[in-house]
C-alpha atoms as a PDB file:
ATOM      1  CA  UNK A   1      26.571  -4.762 152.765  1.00  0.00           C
ATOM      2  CA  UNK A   2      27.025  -7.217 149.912  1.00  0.00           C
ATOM      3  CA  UNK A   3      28.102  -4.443 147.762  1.00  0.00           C
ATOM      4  CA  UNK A   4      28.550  -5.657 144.145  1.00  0.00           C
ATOM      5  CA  UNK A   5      28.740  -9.390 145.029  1.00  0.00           C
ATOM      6  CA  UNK A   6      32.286 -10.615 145.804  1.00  0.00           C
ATOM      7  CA  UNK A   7      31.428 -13.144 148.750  1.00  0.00           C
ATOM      8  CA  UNK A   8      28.209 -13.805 147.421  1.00  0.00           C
ATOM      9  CA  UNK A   9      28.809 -14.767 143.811  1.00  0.00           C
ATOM     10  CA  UNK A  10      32.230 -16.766 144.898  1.00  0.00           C
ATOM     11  CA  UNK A  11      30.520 -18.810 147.756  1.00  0.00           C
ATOM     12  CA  UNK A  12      27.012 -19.482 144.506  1.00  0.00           C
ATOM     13  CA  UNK A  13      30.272 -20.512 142.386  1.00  0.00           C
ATOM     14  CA  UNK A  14      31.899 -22.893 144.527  1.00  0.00           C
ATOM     15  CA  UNK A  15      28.516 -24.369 145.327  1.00  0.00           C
ATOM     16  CA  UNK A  16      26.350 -22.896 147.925  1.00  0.00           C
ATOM     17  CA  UNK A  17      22.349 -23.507 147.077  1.00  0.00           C
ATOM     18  CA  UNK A  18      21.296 -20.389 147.756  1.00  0.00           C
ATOM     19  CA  UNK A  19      23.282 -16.346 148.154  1.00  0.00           C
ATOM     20  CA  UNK A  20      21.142 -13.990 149.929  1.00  0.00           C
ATOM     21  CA  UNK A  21      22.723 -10.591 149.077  1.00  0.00           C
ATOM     22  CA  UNK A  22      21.445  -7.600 151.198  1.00  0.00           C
ATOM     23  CA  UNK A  23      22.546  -3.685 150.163  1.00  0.00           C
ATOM     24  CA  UNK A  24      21.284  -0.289 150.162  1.00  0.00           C
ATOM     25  CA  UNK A  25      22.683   0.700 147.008  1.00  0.00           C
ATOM     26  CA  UNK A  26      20.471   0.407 143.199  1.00  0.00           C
ATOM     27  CA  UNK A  27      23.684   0.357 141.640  1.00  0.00           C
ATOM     28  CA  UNK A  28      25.795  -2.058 143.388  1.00  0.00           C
ATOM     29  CA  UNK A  29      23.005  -4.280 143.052  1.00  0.00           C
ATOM     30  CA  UNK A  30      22.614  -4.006 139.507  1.00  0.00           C
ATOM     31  CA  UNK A  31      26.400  -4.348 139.145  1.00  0.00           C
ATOM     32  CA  UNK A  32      26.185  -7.682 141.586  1.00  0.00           C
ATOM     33  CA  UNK A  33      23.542  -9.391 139.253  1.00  0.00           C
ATOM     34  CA  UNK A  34      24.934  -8.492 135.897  1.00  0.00           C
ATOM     35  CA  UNK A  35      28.615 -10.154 137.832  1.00  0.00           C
ATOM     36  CA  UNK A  36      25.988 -13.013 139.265  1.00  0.00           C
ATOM     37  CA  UNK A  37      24.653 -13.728 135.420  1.00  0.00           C
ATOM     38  CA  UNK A  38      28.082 -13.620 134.010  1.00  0.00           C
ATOM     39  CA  UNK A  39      29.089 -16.318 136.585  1.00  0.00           C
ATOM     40  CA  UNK A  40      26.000 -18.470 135.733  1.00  0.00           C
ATOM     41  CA  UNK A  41      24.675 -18.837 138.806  1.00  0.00           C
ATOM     42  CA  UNK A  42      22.040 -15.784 138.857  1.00  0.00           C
ATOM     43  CA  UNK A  43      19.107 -18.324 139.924  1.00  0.00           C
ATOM     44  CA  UNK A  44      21.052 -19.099 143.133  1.00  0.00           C
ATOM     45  CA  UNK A  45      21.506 -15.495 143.980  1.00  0.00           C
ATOM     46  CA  UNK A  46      18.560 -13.029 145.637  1.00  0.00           C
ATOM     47  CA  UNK A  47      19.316  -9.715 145.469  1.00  0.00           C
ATOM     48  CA  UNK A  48      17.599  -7.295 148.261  1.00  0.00           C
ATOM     49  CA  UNK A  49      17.295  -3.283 148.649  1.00  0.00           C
ATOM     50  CA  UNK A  50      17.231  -2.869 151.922  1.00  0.00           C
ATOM     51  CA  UNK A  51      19.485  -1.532 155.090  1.00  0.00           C
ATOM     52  CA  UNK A  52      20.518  -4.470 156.552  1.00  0.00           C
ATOM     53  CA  UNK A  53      20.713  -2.673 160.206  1.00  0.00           C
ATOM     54  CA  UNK A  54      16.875  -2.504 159.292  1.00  0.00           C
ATOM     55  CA  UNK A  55      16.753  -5.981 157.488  1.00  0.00           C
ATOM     56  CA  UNK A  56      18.370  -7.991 159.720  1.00  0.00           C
ATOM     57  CA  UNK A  57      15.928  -8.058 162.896  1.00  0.00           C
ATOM     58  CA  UNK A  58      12.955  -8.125 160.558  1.00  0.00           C
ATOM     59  CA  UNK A  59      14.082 -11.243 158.584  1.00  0.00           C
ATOM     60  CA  UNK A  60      13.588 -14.459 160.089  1.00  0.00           C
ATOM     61  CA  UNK A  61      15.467 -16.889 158.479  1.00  0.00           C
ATOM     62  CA  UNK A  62      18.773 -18.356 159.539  1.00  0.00           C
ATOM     63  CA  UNK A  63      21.905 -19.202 157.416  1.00  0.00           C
ATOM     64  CA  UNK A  64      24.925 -21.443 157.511  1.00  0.00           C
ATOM     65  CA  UNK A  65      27.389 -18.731 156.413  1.00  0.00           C
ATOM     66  CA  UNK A  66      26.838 -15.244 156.940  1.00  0.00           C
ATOM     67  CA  UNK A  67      29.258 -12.282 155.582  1.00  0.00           C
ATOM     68  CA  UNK A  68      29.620  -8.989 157.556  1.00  0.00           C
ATOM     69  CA  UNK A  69      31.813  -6.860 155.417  1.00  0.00           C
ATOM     70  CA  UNK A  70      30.491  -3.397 155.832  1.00  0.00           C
ATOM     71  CA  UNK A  71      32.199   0.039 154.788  1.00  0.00           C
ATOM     72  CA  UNK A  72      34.438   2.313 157.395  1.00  0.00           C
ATOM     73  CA  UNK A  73      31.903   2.456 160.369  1.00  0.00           C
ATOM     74  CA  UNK A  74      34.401   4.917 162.502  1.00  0.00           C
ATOM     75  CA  UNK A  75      35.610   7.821 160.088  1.00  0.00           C
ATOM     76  CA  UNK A  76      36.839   9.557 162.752  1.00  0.00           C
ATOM     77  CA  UNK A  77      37.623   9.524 166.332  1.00  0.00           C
ATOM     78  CA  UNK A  78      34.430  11.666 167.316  1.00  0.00           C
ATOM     79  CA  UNK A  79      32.073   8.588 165.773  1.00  0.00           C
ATOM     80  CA  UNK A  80      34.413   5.817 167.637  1.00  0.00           C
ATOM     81  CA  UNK A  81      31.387   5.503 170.359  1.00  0.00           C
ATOM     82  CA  UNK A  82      28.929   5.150 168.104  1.00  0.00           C
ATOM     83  CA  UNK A  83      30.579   3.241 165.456  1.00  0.00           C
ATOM     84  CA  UNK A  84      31.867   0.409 168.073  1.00  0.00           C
ATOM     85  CA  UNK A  85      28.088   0.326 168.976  1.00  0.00           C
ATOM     86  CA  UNK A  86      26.635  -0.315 165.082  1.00  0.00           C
ATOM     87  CA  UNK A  87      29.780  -2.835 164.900  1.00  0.00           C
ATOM     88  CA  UNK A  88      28.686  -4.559 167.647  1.00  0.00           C
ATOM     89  CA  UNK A  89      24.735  -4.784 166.725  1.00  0.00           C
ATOM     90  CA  UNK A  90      25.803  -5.432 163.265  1.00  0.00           C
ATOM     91  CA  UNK A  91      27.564  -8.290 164.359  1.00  0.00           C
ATOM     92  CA  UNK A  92      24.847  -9.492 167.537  1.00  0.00           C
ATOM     93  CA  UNK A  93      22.059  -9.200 164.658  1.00  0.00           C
ATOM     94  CA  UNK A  94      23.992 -11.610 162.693  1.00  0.00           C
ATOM     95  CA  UNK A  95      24.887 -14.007 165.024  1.00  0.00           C
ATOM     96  CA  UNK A  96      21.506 -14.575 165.753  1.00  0.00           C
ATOM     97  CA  UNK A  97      21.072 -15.566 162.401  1.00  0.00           C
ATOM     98  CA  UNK A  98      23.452 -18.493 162.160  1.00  0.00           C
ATOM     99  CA  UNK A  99      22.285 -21.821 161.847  1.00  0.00           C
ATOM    100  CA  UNK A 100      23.694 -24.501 164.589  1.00  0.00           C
ATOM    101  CA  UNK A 101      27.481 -24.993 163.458  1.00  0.00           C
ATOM    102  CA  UNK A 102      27.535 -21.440 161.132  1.00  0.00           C
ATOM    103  CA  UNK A 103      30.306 -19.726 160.677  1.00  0.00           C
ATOM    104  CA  UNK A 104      30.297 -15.697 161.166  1.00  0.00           C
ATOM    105  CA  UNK A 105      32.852 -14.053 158.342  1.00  0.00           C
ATOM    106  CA  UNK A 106      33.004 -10.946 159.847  1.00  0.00           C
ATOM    107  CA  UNK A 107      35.460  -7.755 158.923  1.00  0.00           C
ATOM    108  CA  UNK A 108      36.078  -3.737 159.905  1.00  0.00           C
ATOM    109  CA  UNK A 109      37.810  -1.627 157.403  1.00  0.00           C
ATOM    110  CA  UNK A 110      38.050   1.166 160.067  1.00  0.00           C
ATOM    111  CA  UNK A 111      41.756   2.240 160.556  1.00  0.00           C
ATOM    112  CA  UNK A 112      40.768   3.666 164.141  1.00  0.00           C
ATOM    113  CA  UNK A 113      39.123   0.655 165.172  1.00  0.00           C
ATOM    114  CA  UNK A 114      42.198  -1.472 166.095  1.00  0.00           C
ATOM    115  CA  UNK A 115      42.294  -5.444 166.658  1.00  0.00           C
ATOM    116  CA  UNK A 116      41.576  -5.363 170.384  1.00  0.00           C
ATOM    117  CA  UNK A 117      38.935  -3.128 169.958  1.00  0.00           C
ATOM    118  CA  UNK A 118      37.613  -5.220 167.317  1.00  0.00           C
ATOM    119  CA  UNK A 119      38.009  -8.572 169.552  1.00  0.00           C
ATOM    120  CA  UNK A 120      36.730  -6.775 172.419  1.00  0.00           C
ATOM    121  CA  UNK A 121      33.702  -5.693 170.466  1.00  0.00           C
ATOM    122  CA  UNK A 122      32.932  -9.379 168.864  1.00  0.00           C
ATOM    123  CA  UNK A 123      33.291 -10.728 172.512  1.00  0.00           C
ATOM    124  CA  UNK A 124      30.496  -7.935 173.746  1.00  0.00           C
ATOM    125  CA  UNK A 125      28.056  -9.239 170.545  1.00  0.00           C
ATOM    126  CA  UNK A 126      28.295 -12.762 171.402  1.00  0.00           C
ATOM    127  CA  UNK A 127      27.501 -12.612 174.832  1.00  0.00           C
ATOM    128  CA  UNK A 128      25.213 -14.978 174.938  1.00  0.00           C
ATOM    129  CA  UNK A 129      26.111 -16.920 171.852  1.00  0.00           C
ATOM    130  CA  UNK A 130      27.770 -20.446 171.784  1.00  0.00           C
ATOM    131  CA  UNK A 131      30.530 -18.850 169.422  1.00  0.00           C
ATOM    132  CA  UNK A 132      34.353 -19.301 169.205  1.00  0.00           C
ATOM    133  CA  UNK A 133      36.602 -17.537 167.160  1.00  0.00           C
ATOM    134  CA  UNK A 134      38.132 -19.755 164.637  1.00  0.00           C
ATOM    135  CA  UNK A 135      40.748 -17.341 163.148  1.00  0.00           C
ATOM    136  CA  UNK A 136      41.611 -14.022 162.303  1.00  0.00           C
ATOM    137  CA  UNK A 137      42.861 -11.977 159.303  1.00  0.00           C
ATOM    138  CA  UNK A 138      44.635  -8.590 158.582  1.00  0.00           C
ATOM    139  CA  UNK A 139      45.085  -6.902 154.909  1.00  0.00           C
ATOM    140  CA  UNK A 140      47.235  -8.125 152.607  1.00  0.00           C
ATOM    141  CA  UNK A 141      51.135  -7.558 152.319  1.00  0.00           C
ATOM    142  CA  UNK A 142      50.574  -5.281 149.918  1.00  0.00           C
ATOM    143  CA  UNK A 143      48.830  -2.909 151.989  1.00  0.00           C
ATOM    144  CA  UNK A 144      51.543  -2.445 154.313  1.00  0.00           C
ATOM    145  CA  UNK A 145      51.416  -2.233 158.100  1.00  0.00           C
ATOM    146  CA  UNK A 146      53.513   0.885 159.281  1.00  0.00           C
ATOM    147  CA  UNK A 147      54.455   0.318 162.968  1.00  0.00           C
ATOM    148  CA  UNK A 148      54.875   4.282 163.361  1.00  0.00           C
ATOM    149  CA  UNK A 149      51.357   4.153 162.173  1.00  0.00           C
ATOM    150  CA  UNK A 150      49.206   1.595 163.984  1.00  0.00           C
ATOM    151  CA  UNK A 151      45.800   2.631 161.765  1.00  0.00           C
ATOM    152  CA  UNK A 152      47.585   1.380 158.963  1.00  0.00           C
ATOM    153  CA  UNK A 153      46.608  -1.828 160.234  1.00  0.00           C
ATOM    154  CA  UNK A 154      43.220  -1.113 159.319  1.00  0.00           C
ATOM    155  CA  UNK A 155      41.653  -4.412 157.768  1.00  0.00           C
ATOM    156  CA  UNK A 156      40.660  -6.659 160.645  1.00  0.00           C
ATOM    157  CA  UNK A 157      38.731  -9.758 160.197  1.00  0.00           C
ATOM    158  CA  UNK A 158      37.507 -12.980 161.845  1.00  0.00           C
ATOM    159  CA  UNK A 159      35.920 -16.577 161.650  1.00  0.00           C
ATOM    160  CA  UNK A 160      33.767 -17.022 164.601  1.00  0.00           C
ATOM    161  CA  UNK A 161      31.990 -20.717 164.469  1.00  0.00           C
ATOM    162  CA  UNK A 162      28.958 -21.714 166.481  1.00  0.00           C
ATOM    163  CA  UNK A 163      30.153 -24.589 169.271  1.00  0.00           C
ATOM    164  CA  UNK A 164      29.533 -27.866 168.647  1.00  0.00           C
ATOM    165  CA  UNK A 165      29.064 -28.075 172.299  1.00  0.00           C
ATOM    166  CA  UNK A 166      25.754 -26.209 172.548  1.00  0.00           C
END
């Protein structure tokens, strides 16, 4: 879900060796490296077409950052079932990815799917992982937070770190 590069091309900017960027879309893609080459730093950057709900079990290789930022998963409250369940592989699949000492970036944009929810469901995909959550974010003030409306709150994000225990 790298979309057109915002994490990617900032962490390739402030230094990281190599950006593995994984989306579905031709366009966003294209978008992302024409952004990556006006950055200068296109040779850091690896751009893939793929699902990463596909990707993701099939690739091997394991990272010191990873970035889970993907679109709206829950629409609507018929799809909350399923959508808590692609959250929560999403997120498993990545975790297993993460190098000893990563750090999972990891976000829902889905106004339905509020924080404990979204807690609840990082705590279910690291079961068995040696993670702890280093922080948490919410949107920006100027997306305001209604408290007649609690899906107004509907940017949810969080830093989980592997232990330096395990």
């Amino acid at each position: 879900f790298s979309h057109v590069g915002g994490f990617g091309i900032r962490a390739a900017k402030l230094g990281a060796k190599k950006v593995v960027m994984v989306d579905a879309s031709d366009s966003a893609l294209a978008l992302a490296k024409e952004i990556a080459q006006a950055n200068a730093v296109s040779e850091r950057c690896e751009f893939i077409r793929d699902d990463v709900m596909e990707w993701l079990p099939e690739h091997r290789a394991h990272y010191d950052l990873i970035v889970c930022d993907p679109p709206a998963l829950i629409k609507n409250r018929s799809a909350m079932a399923n959508g808590i369940r692609a959250y929560t592989s999403l997120n498993r699949r990545a975790m297993h990815h993460l190098k000893r000492d990563g750090m999972l970036l990891t976000f829902s944009c889905s106004q339905l799917l509020q924080r404990p929810m979204f807690l609840q469901m990082l705590r279910d995909a690291a079961r068995n992982e040696p993670l702890f959550l280093h922080s948490e974010w919410k949107q920006a003030p100027d997306h305001p937070i209604l408290l007649a409306h609690p899906e107004t709150e509907y940017l949810k994000g969080a830093m989980l770190v592997q232990s330096l225990m395990s």
